[in-house]
N, C-alpha and C. Protein backbone atom coordinates (compact mmCIF):
# COMPACT_ATOMS: atom_id res chain seq x y z
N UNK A 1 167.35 175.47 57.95
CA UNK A 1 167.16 176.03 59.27
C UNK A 1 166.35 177.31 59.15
N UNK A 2 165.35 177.35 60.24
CA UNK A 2 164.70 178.79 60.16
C UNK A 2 165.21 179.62 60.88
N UNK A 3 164.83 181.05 60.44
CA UNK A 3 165.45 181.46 61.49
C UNK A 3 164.73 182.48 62.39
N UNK A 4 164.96 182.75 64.10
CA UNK A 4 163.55 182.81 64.77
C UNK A 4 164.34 184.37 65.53
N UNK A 5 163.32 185.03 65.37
CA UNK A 5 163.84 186.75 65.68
C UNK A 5 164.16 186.67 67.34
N UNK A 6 164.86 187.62 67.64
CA UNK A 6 165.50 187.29 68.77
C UNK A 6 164.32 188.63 69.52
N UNK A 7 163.44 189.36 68.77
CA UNK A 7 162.37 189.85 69.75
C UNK A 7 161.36 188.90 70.39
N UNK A 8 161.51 187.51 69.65
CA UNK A 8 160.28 186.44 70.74
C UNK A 8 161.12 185.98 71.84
N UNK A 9 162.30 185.75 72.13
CA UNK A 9 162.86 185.53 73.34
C UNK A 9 164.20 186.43 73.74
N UNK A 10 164.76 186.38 74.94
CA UNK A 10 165.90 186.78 75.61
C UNK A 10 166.76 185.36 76.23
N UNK A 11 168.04 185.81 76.42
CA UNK A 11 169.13 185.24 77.29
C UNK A 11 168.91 185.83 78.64
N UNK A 12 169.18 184.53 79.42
CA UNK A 12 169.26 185.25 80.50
C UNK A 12 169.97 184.09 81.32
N UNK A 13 170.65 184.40 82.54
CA UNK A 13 171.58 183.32 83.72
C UNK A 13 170.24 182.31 84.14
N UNK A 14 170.81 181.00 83.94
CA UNK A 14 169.58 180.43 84.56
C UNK A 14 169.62 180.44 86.23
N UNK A 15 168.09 180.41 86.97
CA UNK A 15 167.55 180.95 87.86
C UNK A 15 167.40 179.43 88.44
N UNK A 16 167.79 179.81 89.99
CA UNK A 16 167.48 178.26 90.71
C UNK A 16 166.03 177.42 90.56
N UNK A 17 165.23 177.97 90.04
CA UNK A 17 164.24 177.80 89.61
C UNK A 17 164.08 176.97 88.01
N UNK A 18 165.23 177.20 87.47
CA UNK A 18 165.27 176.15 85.97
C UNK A 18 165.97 174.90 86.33
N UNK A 19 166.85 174.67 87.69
CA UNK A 19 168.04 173.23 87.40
C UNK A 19 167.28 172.15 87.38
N UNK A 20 165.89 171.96 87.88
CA UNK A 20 165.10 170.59 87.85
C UNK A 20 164.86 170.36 86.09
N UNK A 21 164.05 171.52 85.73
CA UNK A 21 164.05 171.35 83.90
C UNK A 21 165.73 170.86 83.21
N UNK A 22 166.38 171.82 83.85
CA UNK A 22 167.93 171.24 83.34
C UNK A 22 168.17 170.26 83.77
N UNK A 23 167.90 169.51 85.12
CA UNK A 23 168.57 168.07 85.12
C UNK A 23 167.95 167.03 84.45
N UNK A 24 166.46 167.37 84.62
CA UNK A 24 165.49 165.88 83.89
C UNK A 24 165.94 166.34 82.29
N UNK A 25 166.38 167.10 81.81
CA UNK A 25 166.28 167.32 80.38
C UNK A 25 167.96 166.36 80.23
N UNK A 26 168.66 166.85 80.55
CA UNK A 26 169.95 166.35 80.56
C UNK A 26 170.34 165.11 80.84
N UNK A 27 169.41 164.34 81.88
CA UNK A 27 170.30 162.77 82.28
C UNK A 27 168.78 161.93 81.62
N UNK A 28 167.67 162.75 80.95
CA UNK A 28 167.00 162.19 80.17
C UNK A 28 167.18 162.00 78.58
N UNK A 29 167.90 162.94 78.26
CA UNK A 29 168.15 163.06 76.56
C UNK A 29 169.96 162.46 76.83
N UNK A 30 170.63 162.14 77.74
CA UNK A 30 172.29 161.85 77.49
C UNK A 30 171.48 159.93 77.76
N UNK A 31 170.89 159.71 78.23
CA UNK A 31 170.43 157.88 78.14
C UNK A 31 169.12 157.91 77.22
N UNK A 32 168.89 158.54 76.72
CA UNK A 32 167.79 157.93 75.64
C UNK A 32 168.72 158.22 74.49
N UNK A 33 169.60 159.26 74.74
CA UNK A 33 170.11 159.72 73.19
C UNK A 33 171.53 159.04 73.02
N UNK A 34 172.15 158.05 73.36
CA UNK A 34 173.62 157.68 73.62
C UNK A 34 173.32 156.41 74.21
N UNK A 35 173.62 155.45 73.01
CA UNK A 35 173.19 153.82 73.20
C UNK A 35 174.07 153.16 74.24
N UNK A 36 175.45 153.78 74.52
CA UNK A 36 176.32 153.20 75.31
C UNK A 36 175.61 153.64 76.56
N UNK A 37 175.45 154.65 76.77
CA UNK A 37 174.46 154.99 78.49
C UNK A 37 173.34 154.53 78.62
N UNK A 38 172.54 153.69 77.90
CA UNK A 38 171.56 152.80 77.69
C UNK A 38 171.97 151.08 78.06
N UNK A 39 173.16 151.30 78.23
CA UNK A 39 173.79 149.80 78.73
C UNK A 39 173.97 149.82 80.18
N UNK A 40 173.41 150.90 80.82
CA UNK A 40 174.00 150.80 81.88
C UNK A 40 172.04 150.76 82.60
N UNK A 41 172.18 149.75 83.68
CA UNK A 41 170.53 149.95 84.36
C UNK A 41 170.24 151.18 84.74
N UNK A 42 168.84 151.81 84.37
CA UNK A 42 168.27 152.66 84.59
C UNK A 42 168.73 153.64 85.90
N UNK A 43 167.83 152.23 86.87
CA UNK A 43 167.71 152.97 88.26
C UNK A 43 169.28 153.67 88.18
N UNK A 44 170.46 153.05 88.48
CA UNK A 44 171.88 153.46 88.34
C UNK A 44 172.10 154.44 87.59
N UNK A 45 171.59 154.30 86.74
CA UNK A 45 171.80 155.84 85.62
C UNK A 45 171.73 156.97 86.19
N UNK A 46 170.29 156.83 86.60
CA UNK A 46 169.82 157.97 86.99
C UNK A 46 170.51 158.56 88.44
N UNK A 47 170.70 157.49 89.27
CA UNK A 47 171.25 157.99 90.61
C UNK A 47 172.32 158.43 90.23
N UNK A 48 173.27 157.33 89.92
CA UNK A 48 174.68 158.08 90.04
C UNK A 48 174.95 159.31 89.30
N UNK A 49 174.48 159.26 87.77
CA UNK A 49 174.81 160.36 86.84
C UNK A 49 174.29 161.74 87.40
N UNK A 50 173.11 161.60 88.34
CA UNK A 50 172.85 163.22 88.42
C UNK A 50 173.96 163.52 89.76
N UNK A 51 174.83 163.12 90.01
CA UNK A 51 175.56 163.22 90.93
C UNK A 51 176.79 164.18 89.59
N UNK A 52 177.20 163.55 88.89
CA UNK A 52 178.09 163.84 88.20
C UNK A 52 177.64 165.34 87.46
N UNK A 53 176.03 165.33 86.81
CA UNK A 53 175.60 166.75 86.65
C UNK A 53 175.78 167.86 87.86
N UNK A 54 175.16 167.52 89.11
CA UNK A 54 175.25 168.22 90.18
C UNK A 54 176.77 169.15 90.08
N UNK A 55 178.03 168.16 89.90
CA UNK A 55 179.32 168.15 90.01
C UNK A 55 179.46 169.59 88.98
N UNK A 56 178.87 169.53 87.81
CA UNK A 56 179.35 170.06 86.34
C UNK A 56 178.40 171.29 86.91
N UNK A 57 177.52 171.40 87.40
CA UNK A 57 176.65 172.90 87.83
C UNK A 57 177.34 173.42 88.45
N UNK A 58 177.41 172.98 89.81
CA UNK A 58 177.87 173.38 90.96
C UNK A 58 179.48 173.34 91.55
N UNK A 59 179.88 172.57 90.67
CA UNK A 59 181.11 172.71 90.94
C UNK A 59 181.84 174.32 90.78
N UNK A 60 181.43 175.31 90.64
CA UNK A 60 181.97 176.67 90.86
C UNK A 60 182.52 177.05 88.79
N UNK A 61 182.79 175.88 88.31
CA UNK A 61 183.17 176.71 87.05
C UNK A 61 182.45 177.03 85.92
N UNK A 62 181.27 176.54 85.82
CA UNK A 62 180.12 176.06 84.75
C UNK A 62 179.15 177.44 84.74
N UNK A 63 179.25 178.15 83.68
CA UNK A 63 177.96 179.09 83.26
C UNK A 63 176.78 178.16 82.55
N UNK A 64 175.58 178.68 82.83
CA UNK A 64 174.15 178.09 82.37
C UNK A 64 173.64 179.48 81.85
N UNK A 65 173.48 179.43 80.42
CA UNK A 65 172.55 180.42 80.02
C UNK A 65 171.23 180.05 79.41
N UNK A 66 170.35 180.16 79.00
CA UNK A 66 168.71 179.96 79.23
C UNK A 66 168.28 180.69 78.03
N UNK A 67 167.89 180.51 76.84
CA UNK A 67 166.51 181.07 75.89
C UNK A 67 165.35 181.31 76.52
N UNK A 68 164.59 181.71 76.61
CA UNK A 68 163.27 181.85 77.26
C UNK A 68 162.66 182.92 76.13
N UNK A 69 161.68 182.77 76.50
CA UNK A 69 160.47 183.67 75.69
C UNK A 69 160.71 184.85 76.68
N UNK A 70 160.31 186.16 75.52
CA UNK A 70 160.59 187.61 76.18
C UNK A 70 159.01 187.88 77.23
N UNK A 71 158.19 186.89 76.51
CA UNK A 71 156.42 187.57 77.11
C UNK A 71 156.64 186.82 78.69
N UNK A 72 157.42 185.71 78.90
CA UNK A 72 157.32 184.77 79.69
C UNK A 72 158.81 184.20 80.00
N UNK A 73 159.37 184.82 80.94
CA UNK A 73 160.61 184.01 81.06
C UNK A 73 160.74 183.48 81.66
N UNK A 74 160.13 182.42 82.39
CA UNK A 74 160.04 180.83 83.39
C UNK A 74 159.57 180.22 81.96
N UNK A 75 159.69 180.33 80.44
CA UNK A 75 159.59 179.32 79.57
C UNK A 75 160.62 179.56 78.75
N UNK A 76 161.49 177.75 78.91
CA UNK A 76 162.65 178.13 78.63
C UNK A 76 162.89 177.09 77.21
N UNK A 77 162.98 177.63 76.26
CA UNK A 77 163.32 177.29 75.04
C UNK A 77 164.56 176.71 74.95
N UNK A 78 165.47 177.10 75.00
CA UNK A 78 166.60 176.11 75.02
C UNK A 78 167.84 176.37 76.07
N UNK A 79 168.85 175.92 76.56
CA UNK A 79 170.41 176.46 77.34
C UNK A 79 170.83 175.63 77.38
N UNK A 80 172.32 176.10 77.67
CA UNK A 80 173.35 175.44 77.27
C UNK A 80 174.29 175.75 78.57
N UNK A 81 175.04 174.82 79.23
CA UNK A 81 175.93 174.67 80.25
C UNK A 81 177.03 174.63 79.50
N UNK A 82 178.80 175.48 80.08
CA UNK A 82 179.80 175.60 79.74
C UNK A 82 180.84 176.13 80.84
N UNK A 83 181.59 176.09 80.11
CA UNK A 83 182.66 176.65 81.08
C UNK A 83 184.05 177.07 80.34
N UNK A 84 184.94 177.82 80.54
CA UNK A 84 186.23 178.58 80.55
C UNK A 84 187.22 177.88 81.14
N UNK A 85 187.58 177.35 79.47
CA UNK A 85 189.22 176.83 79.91
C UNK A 85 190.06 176.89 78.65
N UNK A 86 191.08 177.72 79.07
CA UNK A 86 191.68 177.72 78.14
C UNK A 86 192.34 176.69 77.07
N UNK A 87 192.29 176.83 75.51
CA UNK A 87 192.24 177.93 75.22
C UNK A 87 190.87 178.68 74.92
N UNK A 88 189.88 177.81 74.80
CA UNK A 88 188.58 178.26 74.44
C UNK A 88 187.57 177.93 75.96
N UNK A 89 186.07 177.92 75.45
CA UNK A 89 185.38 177.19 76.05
C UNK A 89 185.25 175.94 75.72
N UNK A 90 184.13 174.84 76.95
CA UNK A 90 184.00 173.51 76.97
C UNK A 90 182.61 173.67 77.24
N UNK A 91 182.03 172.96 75.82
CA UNK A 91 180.54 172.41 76.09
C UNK A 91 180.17 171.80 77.10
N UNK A 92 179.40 171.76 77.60
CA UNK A 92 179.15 170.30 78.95
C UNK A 92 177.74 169.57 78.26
N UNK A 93 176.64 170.48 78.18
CA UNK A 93 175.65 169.66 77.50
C UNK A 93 174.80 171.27 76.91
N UNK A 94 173.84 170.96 75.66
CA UNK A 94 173.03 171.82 74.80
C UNK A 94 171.73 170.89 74.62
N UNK A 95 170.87 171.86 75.13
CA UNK A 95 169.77 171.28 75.23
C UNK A 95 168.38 172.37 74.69
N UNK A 96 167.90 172.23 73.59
CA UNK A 96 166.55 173.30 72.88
C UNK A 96 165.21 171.96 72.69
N UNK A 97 164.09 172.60 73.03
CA UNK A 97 163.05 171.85 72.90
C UNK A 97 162.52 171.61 71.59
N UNK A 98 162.16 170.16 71.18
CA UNK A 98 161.94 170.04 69.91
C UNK A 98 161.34 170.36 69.33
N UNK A 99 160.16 171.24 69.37
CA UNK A 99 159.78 172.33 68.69
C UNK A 99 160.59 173.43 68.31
N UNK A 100 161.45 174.07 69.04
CA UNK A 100 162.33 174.81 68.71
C UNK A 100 163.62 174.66 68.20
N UNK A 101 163.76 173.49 67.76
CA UNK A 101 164.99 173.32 67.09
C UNK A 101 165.05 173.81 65.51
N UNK A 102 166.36 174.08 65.47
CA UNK A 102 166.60 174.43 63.90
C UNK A 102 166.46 175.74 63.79
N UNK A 103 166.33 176.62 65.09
CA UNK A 103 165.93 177.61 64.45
C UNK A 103 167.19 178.61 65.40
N UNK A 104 168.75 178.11 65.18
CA UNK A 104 169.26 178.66 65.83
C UNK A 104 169.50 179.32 67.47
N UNK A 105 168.61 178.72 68.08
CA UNK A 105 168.45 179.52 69.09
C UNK A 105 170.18 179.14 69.87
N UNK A 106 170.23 177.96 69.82
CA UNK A 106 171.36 177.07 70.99
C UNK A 106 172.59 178.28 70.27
N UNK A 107 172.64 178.53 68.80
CA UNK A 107 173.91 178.92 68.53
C UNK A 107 173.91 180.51 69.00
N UNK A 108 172.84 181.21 69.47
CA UNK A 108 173.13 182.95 70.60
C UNK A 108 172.91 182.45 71.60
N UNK A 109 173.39 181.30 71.67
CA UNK A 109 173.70 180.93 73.53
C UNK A 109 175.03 180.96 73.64
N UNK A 110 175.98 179.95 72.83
CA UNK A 110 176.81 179.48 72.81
C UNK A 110 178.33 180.52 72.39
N UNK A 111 179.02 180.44 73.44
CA UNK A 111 180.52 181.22 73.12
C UNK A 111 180.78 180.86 71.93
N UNK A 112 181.23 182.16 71.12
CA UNK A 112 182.27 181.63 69.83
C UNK A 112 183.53 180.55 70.00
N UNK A 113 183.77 180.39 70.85
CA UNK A 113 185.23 179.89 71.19
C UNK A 113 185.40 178.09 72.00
N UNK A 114 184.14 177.53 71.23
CA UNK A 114 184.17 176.28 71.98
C UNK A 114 185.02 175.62 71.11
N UNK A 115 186.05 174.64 71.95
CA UNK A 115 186.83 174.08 71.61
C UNK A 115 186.76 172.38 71.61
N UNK A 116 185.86 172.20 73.04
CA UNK A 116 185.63 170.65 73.19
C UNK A 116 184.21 170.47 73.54
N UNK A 117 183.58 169.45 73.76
CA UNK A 117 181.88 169.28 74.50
C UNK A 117 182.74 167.71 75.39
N UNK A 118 181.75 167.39 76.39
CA UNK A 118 181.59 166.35 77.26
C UNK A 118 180.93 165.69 77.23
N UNK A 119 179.79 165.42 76.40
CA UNK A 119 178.59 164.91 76.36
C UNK A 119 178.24 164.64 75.10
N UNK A 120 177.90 163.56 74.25
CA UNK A 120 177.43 163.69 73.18
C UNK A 120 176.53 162.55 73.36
N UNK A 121 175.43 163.05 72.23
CA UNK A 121 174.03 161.85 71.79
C UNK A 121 174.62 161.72 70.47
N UNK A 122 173.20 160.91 69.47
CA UNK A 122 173.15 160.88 68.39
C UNK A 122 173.27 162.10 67.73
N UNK A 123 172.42 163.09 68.12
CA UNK A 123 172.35 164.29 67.63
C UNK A 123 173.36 164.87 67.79
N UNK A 124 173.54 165.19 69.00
CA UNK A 124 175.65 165.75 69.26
C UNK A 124 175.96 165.44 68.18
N UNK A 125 176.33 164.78 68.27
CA UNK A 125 177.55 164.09 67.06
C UNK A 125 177.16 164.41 65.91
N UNK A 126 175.92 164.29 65.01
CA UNK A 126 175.49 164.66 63.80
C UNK A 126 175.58 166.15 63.60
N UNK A 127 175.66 166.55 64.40
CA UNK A 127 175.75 168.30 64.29
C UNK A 127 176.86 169.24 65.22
N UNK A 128 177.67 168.35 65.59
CA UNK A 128 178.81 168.57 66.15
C UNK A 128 180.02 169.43 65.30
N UNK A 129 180.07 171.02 65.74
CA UNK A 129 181.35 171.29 63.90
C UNK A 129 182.93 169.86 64.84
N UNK A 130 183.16 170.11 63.62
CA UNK A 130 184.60 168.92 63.46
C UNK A 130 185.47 169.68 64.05
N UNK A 131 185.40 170.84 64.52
CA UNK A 131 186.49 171.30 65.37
C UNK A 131 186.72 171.11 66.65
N UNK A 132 185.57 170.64 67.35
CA UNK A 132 185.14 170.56 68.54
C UNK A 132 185.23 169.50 68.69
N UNK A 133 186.78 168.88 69.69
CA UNK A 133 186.93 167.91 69.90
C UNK A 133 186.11 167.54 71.31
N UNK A 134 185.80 165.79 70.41
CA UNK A 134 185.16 165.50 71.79
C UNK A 134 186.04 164.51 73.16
N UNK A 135 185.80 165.26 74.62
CA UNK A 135 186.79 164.77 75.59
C UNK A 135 185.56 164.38 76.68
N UNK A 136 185.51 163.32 76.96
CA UNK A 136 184.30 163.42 78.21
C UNK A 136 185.55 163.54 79.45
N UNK A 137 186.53 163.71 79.18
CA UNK A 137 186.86 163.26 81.24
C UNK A 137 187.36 165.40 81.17
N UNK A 138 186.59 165.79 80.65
CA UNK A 138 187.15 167.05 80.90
C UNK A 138 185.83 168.31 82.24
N UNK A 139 185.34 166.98 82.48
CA UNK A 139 184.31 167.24 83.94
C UNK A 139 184.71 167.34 84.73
């Protein structure tokens, strides 16, 4: 893993202006990346599931924090959706652009204290720590 100075980008709350990048990134990488959501027809995928993202944003409990470049922050390198429940936090989905992977960014997004995720791909899972149990009905 490399590792990428935190003077080329900042954190910041994502801005109503990122949830379109966050939704096409999210109900595009959870059915290309997760063979079982690949069983299900497209068109359907896509309708119903962004209903269920909508749910996980907006439902009032979910923080979205955002990488972005410091020169340019409408370019967003990677974020990660979560939320507060005890005893830790709950992943919902982690998402960094593949150029920027590996280079730590997702992990100064991410609370020390995640306990479960909701969402997993191939990749999830390969890089998932073993502590972090996985629960999808915790949406």
């Amino acid at each position: 893993m490399t590792s990428l100075s935190s003077d080329l980008f900042i954190i910041r709350d994502a801005e109503p202006t990122d949830l379109g990048f966050i939704h096409s990134t999210w109900l595009k990488g959870l059915y290309y990346g997760n063979d079982w959501f690949r069983e299900i027809d497209q068109e359907i995928y896509f309708e119903r599931y962004h209903q269920v993202v909508e749910h996980i944003i907006f439902g009032g409990k979910s923080t979205i924090k955002v990488a972005c470049l410091r020169e340019d922050p409408e370019v967003i390198l990677s974020y990660a959706v979560f939320e507060k429940k005890e005893p830790g936090h709950i992943l919902h989905w982690a998402f960094t652009k593949p150029i920027w992977r590996k280079m730590g960014i997702v992990k100064s997004i991410l609370p020390q204290d995640i306990v479960s995720v909701t969402h997993l791909t191939k990749i999830g899972k390969s890089i998932k720590p073993k502590k972090w149990k996985f629960d999808p009905f915790l949406t």
